[in-house]
N, C-alpha and C. Protein backbone atom coordinates (compact mmCIF):
# COMPACT_ATOMS: atom_id res chain seq x y z
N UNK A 1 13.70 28.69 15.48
CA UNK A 1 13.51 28.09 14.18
C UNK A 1 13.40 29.20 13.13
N UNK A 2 14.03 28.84 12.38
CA UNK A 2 14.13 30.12 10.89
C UNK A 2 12.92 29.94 10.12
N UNK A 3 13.07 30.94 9.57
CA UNK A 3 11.88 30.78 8.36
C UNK A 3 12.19 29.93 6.98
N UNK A 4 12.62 29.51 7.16
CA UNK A 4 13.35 28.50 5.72
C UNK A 4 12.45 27.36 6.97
N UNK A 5 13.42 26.47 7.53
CA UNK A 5 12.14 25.81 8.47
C UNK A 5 10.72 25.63 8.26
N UNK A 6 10.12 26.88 8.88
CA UNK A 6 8.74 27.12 8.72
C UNK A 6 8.05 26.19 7.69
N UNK A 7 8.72 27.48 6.43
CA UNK A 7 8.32 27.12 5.32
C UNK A 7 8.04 25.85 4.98
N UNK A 8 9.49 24.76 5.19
CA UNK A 8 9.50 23.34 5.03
C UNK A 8 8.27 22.91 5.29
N UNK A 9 8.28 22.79 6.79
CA UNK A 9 6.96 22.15 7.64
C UNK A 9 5.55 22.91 6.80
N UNK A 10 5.36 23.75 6.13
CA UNK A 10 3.96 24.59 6.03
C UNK A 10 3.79 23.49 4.70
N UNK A 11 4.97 23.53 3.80
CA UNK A 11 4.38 22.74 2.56
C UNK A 11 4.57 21.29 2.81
N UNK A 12 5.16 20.83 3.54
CA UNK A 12 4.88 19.24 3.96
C UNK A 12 3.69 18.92 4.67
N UNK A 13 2.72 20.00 5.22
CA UNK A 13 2.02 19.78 5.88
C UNK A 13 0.42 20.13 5.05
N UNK A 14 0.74 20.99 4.03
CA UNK A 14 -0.07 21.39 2.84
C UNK A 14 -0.22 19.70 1.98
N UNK A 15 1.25 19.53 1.56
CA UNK A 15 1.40 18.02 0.91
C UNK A 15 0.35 16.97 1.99
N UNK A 16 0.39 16.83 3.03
CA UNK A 16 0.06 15.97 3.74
C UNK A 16 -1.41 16.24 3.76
N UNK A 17 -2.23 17.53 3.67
CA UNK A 17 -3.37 17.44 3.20
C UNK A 17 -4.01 16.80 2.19
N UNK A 18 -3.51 17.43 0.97
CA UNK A 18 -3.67 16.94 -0.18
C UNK A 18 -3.81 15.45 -0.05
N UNK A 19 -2.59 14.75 -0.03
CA UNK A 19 -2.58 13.63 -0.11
C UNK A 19 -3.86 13.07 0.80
N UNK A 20 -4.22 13.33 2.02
CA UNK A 20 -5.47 12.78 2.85
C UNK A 20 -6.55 13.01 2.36
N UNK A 21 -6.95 14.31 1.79
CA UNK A 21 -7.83 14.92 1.47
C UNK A 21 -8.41 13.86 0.04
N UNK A 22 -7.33 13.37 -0.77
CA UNK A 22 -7.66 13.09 -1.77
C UNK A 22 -7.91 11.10 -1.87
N UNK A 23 -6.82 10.64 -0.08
CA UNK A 23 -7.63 9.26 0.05
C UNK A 23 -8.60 9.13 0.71
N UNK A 24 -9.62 10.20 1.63
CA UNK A 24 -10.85 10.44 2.06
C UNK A 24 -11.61 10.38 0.49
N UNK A 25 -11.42 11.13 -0.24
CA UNK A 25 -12.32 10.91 -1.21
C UNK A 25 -12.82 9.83 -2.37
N UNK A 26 -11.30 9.15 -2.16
CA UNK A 26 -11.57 7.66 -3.35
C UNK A 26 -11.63 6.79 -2.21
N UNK A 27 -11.56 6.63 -0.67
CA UNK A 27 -12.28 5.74 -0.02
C UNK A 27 -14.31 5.86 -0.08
N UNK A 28 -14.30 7.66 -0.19
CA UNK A 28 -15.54 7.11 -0.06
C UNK A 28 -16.82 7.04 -1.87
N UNK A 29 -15.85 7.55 -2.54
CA UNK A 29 -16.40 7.86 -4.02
C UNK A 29 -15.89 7.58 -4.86
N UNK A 30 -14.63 6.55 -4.67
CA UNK A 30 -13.11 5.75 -5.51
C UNK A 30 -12.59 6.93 -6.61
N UNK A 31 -11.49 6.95 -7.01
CA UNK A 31 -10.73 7.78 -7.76
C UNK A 31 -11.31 8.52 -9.32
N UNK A 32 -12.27 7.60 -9.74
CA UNK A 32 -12.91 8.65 -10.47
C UNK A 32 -13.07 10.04 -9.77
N UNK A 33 -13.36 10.26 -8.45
CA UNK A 33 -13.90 11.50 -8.18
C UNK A 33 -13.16 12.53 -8.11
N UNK A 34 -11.62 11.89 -7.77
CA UNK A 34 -10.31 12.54 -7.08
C UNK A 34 -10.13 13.49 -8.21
N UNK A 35 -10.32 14.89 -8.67
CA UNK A 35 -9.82 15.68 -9.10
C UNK A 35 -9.45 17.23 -8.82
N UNK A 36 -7.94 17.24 -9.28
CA UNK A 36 -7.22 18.42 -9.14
C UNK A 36 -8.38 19.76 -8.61
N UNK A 37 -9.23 20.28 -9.19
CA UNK A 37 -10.11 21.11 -9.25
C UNK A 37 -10.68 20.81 -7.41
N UNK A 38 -11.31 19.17 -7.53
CA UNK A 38 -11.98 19.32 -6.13
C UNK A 38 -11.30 19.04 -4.73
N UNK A 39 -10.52 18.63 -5.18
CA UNK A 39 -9.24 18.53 -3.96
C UNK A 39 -8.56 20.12 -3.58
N UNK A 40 -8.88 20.68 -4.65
CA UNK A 40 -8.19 22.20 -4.35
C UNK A 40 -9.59 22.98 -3.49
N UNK A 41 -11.10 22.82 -4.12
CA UNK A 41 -11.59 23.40 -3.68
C UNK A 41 -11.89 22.46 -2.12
N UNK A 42 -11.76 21.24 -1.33
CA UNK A 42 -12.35 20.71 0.00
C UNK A 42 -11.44 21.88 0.84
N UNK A 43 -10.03 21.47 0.13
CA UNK A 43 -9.08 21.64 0.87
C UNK A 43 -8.64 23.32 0.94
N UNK A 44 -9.63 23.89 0.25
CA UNK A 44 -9.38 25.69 -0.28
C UNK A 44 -8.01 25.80 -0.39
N UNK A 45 -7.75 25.17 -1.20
CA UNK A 45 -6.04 26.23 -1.89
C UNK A 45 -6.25 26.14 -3.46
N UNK A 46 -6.19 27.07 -4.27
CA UNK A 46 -5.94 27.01 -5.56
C UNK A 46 -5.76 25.97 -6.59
N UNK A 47 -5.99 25.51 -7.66
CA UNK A 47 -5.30 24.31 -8.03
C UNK A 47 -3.89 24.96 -8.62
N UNK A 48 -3.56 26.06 -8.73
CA UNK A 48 -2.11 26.19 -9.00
C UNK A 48 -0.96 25.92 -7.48
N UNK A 49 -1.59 25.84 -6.31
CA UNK A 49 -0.93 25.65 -5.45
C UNK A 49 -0.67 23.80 -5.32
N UNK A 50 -2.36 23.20 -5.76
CA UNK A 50 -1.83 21.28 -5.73
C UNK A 50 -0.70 21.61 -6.78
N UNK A 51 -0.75 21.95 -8.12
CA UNK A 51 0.06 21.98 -9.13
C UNK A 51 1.97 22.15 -8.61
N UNK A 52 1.50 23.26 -7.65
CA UNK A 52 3.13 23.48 -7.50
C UNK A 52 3.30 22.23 -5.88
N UNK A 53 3.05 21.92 -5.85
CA UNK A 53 3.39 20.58 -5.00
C UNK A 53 3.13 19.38 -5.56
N UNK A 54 2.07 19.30 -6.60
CA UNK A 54 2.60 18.10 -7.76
C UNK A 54 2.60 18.10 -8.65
N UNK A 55 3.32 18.78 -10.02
CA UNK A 55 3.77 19.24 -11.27
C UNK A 55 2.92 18.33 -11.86
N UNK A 56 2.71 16.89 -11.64
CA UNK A 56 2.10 15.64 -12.71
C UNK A 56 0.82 15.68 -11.97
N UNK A 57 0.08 16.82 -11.14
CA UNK A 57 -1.36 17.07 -10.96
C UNK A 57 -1.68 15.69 -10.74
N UNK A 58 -3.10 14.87 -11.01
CA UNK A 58 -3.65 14.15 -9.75
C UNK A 58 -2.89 12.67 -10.16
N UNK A 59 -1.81 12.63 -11.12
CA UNK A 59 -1.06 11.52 -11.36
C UNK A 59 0.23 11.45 -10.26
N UNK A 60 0.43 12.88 -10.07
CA UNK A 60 1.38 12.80 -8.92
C UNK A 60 0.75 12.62 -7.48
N UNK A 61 -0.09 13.20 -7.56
CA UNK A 61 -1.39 12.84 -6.19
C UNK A 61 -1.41 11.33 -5.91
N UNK A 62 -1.80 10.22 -6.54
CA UNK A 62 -2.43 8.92 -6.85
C UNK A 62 -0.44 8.56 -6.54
N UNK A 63 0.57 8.72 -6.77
CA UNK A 63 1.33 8.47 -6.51
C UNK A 63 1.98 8.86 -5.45
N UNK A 64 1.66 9.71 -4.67
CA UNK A 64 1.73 10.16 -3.35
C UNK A 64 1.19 9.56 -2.39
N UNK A 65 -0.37 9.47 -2.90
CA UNK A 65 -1.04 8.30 -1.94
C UNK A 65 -0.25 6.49 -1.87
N UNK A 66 -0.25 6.33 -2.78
CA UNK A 66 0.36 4.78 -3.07
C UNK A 66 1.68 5.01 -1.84
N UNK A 67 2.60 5.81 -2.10
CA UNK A 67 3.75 5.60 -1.44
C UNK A 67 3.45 5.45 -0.17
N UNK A 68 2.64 7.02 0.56
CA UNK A 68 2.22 6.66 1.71
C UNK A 68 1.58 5.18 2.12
N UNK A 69 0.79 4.69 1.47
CA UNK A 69 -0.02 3.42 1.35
C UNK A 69 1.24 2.42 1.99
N UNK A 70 2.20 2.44 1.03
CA UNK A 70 2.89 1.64 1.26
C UNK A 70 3.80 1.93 2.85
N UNK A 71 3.98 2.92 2.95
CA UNK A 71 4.53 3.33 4.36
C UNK A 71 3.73 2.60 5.26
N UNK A 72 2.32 2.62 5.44
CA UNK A 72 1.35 2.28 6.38
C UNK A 72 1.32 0.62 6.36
N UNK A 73 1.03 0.51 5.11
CA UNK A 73 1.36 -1.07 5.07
C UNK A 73 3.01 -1.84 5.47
N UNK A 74 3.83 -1.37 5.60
CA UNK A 74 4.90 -1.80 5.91
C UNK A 74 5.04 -1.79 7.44
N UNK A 75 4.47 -1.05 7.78
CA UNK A 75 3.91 -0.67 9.24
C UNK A 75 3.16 -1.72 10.20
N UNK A 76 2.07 -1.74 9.19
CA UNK A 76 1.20 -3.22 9.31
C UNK A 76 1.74 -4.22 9.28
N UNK A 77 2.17 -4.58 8.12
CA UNK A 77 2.47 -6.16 8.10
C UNK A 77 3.84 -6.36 9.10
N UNK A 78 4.66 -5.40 9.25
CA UNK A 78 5.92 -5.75 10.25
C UNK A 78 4.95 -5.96 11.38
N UNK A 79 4.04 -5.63 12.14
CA UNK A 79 3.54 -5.40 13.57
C UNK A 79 3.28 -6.93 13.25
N UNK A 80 2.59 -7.27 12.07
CA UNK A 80 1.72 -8.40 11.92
C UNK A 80 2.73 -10.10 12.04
N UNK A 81 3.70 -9.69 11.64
CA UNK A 81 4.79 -10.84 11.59
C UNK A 81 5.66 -10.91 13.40
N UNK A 82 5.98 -9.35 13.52
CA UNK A 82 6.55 -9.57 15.02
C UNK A 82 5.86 -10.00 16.47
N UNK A 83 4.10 -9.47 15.88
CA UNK A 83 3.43 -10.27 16.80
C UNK A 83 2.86 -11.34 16.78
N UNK A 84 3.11 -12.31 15.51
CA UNK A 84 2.71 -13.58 15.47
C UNK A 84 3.99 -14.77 16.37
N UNK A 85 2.92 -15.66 16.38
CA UNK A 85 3.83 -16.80 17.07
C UNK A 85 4.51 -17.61 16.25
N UNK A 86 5.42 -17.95 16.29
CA UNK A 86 6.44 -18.66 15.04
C UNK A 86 6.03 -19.66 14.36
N UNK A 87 5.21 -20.14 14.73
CA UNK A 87 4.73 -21.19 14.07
C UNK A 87 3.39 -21.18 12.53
N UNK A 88 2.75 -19.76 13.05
CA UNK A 88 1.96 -19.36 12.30
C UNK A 88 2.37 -17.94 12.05
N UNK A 89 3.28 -17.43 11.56
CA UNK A 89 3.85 -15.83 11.21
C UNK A 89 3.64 -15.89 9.79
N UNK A 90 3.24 -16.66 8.70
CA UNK A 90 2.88 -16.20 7.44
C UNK A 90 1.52 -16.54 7.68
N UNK A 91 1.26 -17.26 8.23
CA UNK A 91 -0.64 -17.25 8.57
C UNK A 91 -0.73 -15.74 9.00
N UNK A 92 0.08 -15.16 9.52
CA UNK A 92 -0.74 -14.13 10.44
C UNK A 92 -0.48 -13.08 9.56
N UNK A 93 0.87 -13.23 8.59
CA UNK A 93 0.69 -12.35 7.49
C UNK A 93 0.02 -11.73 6.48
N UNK A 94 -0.43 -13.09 5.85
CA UNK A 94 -1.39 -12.84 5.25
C UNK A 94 -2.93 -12.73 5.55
N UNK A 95 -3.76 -13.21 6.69
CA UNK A 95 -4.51 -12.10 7.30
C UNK A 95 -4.17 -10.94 7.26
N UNK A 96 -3.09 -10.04 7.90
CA UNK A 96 -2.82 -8.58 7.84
C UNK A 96 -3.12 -8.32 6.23
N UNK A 97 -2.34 -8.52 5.43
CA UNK A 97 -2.52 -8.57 3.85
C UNK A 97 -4.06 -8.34 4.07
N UNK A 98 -5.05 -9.19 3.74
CA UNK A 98 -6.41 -9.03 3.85
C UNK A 98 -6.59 -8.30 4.22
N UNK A 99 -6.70 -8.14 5.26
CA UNK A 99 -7.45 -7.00 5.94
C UNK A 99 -6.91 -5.20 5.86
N UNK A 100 -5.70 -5.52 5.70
CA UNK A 100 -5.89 -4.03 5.10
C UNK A 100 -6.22 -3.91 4.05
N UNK A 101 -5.98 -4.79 3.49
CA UNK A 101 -6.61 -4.37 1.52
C UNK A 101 -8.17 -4.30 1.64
N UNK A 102 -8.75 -4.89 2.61
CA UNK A 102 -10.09 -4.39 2.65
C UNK A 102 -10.73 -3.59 3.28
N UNK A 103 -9.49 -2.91 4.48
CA UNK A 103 -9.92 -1.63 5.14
C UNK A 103 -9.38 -0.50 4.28
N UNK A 104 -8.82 -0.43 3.24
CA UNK A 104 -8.11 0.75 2.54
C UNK A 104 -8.26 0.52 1.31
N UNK A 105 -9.24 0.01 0.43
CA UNK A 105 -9.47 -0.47 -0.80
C UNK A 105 -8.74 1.10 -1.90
N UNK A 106 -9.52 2.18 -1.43
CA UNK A 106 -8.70 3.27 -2.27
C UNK A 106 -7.41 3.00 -2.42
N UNK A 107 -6.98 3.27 -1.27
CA UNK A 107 -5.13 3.11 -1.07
C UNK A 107 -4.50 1.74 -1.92
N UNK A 108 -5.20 0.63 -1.80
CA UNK A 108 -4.64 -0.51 -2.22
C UNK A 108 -4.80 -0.34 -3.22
N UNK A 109 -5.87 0.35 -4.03
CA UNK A 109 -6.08 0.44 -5.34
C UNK A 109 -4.79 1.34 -5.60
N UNK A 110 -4.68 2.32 -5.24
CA UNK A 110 -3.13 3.13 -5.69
C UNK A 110 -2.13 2.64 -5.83
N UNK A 111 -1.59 1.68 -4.86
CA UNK A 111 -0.64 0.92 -4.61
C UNK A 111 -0.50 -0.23 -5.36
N UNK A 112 -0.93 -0.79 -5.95
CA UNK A 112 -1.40 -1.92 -6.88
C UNK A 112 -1.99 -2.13 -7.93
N UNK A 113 -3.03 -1.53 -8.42
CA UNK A 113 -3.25 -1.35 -9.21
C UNK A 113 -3.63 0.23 -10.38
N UNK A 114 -3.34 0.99 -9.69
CA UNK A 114 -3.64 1.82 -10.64
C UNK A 114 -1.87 2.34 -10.97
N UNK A 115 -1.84 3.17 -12.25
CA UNK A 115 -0.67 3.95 -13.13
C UNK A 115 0.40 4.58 -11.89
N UNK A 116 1.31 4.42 -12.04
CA UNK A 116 2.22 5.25 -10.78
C UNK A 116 2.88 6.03 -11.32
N UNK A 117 3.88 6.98 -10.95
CA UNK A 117 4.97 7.40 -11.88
C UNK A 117 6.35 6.84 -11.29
N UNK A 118 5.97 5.84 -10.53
CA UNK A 118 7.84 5.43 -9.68
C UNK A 118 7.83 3.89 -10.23
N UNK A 119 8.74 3.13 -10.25
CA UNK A 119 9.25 1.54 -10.88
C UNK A 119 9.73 1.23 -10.08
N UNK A 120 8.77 -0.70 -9.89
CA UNK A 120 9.46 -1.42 -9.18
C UNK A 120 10.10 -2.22 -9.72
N UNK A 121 11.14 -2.34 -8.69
CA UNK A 121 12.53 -3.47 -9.00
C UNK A 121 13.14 -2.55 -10.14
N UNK A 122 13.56 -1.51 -9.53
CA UNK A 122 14.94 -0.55 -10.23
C UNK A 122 14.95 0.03 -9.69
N UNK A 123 16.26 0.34 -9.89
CA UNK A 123 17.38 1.29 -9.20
C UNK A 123 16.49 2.36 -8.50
N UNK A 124 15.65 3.10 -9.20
CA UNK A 124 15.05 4.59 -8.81
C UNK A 124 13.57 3.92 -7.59
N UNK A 125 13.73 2.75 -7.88
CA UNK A 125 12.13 2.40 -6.78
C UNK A 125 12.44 3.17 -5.85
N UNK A 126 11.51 3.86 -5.00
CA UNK A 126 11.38 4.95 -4.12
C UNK A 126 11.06 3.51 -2.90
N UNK A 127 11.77 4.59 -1.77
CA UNK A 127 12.47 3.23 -0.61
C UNK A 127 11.17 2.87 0.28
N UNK A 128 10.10 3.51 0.53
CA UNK A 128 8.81 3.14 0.70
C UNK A 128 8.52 1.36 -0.34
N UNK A 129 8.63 1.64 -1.21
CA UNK A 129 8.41 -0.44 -2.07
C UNK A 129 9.42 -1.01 -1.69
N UNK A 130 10.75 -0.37 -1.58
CA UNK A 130 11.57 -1.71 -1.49
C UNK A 130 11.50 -1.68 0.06
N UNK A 131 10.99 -1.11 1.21
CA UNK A 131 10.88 -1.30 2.62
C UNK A 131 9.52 -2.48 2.90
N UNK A 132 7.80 -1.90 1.47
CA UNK A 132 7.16 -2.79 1.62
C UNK A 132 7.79 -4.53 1.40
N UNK A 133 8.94 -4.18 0.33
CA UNK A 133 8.68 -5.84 -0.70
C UNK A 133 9.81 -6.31 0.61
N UNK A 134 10.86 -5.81 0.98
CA UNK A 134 11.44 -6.33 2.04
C UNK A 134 10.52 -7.12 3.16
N UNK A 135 9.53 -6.83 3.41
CA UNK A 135 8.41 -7.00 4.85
C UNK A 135 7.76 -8.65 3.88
N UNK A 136 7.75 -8.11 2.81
CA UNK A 136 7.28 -9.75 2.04
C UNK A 136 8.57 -11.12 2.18
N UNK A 137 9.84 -10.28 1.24
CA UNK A 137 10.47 -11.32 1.65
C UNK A 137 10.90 -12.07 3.06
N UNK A 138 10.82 -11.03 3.76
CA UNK A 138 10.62 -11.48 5.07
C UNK A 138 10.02 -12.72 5.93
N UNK A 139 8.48 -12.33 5.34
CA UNK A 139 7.33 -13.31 5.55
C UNK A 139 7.24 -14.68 4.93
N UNK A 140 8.08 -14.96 3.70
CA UNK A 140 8.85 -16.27 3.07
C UNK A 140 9.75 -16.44 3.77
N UNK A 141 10.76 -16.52 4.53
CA UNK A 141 11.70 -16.84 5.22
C UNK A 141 13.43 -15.85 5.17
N UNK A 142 12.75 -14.89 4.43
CA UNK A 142 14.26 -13.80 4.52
C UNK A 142 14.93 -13.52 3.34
N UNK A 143 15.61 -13.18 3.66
CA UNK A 143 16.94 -13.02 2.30
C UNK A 143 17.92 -14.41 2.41
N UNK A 144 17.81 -15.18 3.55
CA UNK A 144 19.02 -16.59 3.10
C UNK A 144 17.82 -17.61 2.70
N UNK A 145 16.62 -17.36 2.47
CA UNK A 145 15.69 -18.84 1.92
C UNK A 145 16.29 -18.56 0.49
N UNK A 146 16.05 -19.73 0.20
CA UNK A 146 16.37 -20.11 -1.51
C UNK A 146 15.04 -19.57 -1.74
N UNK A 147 15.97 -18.46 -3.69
CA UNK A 147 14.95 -17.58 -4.39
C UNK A 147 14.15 -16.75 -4.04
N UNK A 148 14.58 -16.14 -2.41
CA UNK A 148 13.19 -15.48 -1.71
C UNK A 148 12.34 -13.96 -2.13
N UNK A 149 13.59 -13.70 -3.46
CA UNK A 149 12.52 -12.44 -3.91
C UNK A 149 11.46 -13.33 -5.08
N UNK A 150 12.07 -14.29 -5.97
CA UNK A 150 10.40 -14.81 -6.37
C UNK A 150 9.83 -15.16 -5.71
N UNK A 151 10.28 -16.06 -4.34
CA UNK A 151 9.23 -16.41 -3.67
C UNK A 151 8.12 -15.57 -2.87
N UNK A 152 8.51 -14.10 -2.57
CA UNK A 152 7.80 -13.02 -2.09
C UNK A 152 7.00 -12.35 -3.06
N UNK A 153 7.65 -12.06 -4.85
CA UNK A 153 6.85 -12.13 -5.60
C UNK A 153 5.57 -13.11 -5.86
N UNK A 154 5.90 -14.42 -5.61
CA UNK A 154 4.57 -15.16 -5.93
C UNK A 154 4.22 -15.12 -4.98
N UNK A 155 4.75 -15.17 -3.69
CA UNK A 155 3.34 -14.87 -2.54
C UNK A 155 2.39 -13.22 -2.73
N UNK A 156 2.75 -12.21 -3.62
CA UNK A 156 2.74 -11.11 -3.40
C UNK A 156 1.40 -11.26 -4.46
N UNK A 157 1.98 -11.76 -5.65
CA UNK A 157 0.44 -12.65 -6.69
C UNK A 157 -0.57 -13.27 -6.43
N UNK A 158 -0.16 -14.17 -5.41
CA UNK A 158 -1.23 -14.60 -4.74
C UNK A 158 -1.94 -13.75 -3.85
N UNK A 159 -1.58 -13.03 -2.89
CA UNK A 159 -2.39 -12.33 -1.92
C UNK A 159 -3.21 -11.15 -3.13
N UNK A 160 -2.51 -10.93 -4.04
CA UNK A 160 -3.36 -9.68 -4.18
C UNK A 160 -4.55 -10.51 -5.23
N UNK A 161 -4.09 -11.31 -6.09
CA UNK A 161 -5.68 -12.19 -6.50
C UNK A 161 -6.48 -12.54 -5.48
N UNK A 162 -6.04 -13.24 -4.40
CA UNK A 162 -7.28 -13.08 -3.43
C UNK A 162 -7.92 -12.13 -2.41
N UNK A 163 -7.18 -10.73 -2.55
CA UNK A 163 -8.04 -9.69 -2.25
C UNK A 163 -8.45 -9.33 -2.96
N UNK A 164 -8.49 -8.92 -4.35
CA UNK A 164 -8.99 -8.36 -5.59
C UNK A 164 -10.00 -9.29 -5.79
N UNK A 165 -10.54 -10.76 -5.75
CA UNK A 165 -11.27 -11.48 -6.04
C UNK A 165 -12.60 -11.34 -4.68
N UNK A 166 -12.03 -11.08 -3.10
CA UNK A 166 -12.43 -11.15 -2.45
C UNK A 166 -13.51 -9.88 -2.12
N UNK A 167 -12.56 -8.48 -2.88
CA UNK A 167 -13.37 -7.46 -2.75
C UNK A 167 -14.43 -7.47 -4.30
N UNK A 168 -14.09 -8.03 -4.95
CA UNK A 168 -15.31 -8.61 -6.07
C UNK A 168 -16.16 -9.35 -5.74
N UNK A 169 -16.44 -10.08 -4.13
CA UNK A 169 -17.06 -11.04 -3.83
C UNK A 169 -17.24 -11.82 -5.11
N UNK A 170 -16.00 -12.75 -5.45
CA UNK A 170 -15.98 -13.93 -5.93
C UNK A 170 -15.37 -14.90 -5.19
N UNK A 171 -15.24 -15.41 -4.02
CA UNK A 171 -14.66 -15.72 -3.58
C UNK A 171 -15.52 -16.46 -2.26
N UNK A 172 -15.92 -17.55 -2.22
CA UNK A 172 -17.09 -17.99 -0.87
C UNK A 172 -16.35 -17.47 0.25
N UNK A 173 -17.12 -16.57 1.43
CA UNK A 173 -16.43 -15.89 2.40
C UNK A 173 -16.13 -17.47 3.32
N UNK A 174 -16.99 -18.17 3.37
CA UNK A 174 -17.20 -19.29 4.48
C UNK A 174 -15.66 -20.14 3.74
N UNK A 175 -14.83 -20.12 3.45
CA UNK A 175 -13.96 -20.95 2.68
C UNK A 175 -12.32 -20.01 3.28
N UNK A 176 -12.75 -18.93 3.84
CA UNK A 176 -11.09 -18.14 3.83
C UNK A 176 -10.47 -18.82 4.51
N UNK A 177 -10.82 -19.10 5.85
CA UNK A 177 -9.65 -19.91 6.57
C UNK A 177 -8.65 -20.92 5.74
N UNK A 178 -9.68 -21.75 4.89
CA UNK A 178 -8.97 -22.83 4.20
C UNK A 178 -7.72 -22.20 3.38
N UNK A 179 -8.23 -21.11 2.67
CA UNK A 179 -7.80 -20.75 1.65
C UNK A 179 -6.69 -20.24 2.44
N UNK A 180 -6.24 -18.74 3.46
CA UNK A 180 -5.31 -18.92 4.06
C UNK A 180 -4.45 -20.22 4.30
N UNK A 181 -4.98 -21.06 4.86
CA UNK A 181 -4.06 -21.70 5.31
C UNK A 181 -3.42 -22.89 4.11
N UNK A 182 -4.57 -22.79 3.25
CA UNK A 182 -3.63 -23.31 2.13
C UNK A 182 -2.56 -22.77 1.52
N UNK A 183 -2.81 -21.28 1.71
CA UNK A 183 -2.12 -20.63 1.01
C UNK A 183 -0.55 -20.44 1.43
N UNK A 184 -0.58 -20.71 2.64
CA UNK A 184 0.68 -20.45 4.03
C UNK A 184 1.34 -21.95 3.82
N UNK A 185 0.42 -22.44 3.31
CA UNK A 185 1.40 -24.40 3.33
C UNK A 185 1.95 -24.84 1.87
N UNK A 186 1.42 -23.62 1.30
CA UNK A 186 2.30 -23.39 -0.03
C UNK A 186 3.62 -22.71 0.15
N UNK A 187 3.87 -21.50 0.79
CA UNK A 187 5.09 -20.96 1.16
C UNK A 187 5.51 -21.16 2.75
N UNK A 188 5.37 -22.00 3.49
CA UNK A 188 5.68 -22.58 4.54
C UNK A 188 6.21 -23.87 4.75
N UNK A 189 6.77 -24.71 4.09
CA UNK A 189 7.15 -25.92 4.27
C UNK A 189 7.00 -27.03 5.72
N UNK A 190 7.45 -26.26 6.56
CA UNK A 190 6.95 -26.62 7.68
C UNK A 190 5.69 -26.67 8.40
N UNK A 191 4.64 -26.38 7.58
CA UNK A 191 2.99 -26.64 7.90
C UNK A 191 2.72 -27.79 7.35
């Protein structure tokens, strides 16, 4: 292996700190804390070194995390649909939905709601969203259901109001089942 090589792997693997380093810290102290300065000092490298691996500093960070986010979640919810039984595969979807948004609240927060620097639904969306939003339309019935990217959009509205409501505890916990399964007999016809 050459040193051009090396190199590759040393700063993908520097990147791959960073990026962990900095969703360890807004899992446990949320993104107020995440800054350039202390991510350089957990992780001891300079902040001119985060800088030269993300020019847009902790905006490119917060967008690094999201993508990954979304890698992991695409991960998830495919396992979550191929190991459900056909009859209940958007039931079992949206559980997965839940539950990672409430095991990764940082991450989901990146991914969803906070500033990104990449756009969805255009041309330049970075293939991490259109691999997640694919795994949605999926979970509506595909690309031949009628309308299935709004319909993955409004299922996509719905799940995230009721994790965002759920991690606000507004939401009676004793009531989810219903609410799942209401929610699945809205985009399921066959329930």
């Amino acid at each position: 292996m050459g040193v051009r090589e090396r190199k590759a792997r040393d700063k993908q693997e520097r990147e791959r700190k960073i990026v962990d380093c900095a969703r360890s810290i807004a899992d446990r102290e949320g993104w107020a804390a995440v800054t350039t300065r202390r991510l350089a000092g957990e992780i001891e490298y300079s902040p001119p070194v985060l800088y030269g691996h993300f020019p847009d500093g902790r905006d490119g960070i917060v967008s690094a995390v999201a993508l990954a986010g979304f890698a992991d979640f695409t991960t998830v919810m495919r396992q979550a649909l191929d190991g459900a039984d056909a009859t209940d595969r958007l039931g079992a979807f949206i559980e997965a939905y839940l539950a990672f948004a409430a095991e990764n609240p940082a991450t989901y927060e990146a991914m969803f709601s906070m500033q990104l620097g990449v756009q969805f639904a255009h041309d330049s969306t970075p293939s991490e969203l259109r691999t997640a939003f694919d795994v949605l339309v999926d979970a509506v019935g595909g690309q031949h259901a009628d309308d299935a990217g709004t319909r993955a959009e409004l299922l996509w509205c719905a799940l995230h109001g009721m994790s965002t409501l759920t991690h606000g505890h507004r939401l009676s916990p004793g009531n989810r089942r219903r609410r799942v399964d209401a929610l699945a007999g809205l985009f399921d016809p066959t329930r």
